[in-house]
N, C-alpha and C. Protein backbone atom coordinates (compact mmCIF):
# COMPACT_ATOMS: atom_id res chain seq x y z
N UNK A 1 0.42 -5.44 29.24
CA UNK A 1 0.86 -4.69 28.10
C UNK A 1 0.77 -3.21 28.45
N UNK A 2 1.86 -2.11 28.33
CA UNK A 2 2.19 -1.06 28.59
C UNK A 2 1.43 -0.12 27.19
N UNK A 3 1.14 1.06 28.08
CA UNK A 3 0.23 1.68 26.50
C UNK A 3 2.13 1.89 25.32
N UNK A 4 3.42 2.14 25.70
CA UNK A 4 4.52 2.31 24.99
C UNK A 4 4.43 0.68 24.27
N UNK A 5 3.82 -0.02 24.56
CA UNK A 5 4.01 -1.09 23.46
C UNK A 5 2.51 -1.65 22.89
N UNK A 6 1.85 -0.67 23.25
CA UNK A 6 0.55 -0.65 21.82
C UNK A 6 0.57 0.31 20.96
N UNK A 7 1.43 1.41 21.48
CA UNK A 7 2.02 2.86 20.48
C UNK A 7 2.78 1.97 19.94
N UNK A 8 3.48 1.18 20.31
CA UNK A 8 4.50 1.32 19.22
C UNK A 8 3.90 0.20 18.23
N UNK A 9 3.23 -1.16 18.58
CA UNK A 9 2.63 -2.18 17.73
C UNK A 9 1.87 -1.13 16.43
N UNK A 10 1.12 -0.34 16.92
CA UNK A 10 0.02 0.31 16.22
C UNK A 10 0.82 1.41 15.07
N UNK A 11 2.25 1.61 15.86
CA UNK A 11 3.29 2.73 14.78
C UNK A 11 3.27 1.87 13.96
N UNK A 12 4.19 0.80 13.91
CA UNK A 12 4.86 -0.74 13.39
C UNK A 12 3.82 -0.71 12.25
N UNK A 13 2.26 -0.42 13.08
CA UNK A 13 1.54 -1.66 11.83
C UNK A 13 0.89 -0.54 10.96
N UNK A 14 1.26 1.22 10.99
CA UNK A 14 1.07 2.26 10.24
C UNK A 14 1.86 2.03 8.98
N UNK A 15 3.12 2.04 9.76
CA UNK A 15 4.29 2.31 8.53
C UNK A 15 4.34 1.20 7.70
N UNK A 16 4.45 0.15 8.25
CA UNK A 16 4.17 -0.75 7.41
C UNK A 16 3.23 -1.12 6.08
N UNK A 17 2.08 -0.53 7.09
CA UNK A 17 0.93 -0.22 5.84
C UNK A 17 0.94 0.95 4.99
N UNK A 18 1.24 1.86 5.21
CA UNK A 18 2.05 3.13 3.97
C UNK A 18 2.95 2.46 3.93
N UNK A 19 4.10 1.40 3.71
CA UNK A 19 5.01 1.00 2.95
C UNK A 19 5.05 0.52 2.29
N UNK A 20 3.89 -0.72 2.26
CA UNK A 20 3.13 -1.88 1.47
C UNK A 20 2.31 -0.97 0.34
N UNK A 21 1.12 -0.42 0.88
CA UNK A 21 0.03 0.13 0.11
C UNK A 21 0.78 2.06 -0.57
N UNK A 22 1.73 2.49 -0.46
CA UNK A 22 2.13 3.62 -0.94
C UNK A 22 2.58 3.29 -2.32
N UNK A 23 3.22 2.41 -2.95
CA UNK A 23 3.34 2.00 -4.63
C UNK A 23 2.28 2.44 -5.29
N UNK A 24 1.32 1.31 -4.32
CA UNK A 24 0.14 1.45 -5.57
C UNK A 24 -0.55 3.04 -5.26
N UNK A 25 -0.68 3.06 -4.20
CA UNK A 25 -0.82 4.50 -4.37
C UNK A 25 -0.78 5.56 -5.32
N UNK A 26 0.65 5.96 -5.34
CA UNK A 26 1.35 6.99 -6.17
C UNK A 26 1.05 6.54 -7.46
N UNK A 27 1.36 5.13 -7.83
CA UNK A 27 1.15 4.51 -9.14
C UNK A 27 -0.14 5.22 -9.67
N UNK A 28 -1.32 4.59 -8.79
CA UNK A 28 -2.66 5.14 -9.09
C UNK A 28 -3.06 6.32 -9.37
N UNK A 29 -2.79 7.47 -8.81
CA UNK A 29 -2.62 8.43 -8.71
C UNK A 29 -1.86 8.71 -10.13
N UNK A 30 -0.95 8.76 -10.29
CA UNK A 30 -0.25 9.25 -11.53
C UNK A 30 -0.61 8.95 -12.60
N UNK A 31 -1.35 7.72 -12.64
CA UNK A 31 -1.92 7.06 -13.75
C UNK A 31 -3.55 7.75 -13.88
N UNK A 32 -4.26 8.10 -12.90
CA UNK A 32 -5.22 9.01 -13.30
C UNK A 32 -5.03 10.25 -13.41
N UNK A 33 -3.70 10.87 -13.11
CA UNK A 33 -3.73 12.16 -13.34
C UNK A 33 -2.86 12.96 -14.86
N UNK A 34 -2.10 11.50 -14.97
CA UNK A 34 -1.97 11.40 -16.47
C UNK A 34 -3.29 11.36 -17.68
N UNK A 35 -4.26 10.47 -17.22
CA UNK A 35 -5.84 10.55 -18.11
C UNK A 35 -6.41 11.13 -17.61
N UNK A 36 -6.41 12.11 -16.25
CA UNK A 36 -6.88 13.70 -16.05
C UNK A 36 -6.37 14.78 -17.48
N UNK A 37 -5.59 14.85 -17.08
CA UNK A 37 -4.89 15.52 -18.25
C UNK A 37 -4.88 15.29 -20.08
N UNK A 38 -4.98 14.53 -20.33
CA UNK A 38 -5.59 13.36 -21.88
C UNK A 38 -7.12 13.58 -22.10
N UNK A 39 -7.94 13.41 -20.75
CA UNK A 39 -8.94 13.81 -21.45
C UNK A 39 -9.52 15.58 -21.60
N UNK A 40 -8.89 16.11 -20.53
CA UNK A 40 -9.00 17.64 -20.56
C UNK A 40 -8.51 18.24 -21.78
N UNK A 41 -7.42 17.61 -22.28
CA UNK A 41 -6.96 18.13 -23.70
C UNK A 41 -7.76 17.70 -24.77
N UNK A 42 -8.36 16.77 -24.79
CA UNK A 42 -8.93 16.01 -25.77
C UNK A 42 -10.13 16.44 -25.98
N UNK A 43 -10.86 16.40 -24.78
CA UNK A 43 -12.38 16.79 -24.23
C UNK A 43 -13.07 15.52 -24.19
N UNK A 44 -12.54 14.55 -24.28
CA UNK A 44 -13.09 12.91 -23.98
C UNK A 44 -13.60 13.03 -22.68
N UNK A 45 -15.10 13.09 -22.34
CA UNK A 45 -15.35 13.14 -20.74
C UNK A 45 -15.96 11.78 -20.92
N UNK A 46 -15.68 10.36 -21.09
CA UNK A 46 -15.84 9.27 -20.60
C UNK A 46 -15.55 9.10 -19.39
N UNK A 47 -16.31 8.41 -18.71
CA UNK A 47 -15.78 8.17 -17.31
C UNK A 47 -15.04 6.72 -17.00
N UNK A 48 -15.09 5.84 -18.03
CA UNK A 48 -14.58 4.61 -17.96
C UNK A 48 -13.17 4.63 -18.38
N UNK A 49 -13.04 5.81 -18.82
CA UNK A 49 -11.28 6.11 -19.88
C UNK A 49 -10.24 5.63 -18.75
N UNK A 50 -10.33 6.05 -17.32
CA UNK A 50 -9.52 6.13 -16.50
C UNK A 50 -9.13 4.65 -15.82
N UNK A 51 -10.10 3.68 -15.86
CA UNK A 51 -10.60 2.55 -15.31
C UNK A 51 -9.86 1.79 -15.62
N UNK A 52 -9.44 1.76 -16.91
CA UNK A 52 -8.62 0.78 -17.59
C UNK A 52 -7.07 0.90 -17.25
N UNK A 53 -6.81 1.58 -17.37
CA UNK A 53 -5.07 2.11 -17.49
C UNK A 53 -4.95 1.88 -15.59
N UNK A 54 -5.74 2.63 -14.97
CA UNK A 54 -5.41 2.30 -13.84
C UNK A 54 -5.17 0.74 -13.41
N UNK A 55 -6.15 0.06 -13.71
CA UNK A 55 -6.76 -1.40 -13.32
C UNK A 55 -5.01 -1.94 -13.91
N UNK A 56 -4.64 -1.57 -14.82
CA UNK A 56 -3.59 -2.21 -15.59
C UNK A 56 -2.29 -2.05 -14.97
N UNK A 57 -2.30 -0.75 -14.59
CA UNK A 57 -1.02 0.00 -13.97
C UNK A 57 -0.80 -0.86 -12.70
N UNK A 58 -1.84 -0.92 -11.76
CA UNK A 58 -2.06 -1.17 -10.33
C UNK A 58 -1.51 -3.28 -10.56
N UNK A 59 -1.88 -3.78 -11.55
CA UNK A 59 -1.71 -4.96 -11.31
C UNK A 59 -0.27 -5.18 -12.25
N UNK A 60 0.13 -4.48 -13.33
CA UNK A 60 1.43 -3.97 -13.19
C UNK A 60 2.47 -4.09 -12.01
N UNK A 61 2.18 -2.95 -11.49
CA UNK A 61 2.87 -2.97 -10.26
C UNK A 61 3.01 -3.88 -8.59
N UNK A 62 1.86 -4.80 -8.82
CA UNK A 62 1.72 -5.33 -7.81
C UNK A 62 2.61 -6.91 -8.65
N UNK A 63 2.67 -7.23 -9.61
CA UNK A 63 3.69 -7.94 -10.43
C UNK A 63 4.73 -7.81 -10.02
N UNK A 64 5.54 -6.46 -10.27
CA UNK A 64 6.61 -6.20 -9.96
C UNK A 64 7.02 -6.28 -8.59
N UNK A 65 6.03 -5.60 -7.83
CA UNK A 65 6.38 -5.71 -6.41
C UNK A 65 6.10 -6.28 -5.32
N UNK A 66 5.05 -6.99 -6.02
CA UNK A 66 4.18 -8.00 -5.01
C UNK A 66 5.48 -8.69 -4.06
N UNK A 67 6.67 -9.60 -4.48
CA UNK A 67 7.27 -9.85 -3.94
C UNK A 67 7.80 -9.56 -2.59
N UNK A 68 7.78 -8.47 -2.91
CA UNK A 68 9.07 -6.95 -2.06
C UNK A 68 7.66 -7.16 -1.11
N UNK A 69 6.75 -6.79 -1.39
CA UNK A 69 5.49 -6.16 -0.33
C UNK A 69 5.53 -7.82 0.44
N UNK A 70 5.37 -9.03 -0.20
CA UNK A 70 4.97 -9.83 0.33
C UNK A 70 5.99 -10.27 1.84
N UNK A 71 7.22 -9.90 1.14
CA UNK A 71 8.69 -9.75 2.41
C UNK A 71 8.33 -9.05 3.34
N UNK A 72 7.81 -7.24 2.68
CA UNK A 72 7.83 -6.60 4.28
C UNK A 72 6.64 -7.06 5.25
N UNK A 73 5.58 -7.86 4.62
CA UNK A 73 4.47 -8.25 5.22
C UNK A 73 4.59 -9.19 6.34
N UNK A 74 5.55 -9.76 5.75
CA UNK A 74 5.91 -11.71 6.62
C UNK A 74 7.28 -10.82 7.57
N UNK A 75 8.04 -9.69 7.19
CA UNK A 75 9.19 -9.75 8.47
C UNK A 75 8.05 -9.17 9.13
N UNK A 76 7.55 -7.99 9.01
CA UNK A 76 6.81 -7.46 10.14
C UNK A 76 5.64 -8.78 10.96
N UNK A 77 4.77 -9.60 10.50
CA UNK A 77 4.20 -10.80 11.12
C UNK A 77 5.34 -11.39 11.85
N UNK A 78 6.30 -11.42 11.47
CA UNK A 78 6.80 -12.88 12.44
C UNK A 78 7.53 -11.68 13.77
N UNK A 79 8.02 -10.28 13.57
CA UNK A 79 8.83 -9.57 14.45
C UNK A 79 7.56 -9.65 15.48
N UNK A 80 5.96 -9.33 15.00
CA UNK A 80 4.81 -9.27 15.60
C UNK A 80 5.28 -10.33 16.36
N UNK A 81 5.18 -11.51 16.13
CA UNK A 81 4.93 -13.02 16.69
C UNK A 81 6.35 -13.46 17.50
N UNK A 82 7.29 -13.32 17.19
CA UNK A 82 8.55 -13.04 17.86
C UNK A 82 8.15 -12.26 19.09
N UNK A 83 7.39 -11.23 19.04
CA UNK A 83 7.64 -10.18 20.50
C UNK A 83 6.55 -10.25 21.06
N UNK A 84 5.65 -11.34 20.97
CA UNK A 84 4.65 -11.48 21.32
C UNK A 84 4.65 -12.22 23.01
N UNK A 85 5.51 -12.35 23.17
CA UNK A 85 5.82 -13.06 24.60
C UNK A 85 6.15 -12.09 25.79
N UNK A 86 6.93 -10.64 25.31
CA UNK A 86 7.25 -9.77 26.01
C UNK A 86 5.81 -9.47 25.85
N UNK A 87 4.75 -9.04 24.83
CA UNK A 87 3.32 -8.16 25.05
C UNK A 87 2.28 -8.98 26.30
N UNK A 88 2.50 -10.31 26.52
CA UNK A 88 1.62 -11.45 27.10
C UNK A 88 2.10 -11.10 28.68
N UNK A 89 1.34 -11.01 29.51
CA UNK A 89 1.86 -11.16 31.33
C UNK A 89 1.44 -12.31 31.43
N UNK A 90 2.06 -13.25 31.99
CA UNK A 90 2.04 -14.25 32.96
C UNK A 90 2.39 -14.44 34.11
């Protein structure tokens, strides 16, 4: 195995993972910075306020997209397992 095809396995399995895990990300993010903002106006300094909406948002979205994520998960495994014969010397 050539270090150009552990760069590139290790690119493969970056992007992939910011492609998969970036939804919930941003989701998360927006959803606490929306009850950043709610409680700064309010002056509600609970710390559990945020917990909820997130927890909700995040499984929300993994509803919606779980699918989509579950696709890019399985092409990238099998392209893995597919090119796994060129990574092997015999």
């Amino acid at each position: 195995m050539t270090e150009n095809q552990i760069l590139s396995i290790a690119k493969d399995a970056i992007e992939t993972a910011i492609i998969v895990g970036g939804p919930i990300l941003a989701i998360s993010l927006l959803v606490g910075l929306v009850v950043s903002i709610f409680q700064a106006m309010t002056q509600i300094q609970e710390q559990t306020l945020s917990f909820i909406p997130k927890l909700l948002a995040i499984a929300l979205i993994l509803i919606i997209l779980g699918p989509w994520m579950l696709n890019v998960m399985t092409a990238y495994t099998i392209n893995l397992f597919a090119e796994l014969t060129s990574y092997a010397r015999l």
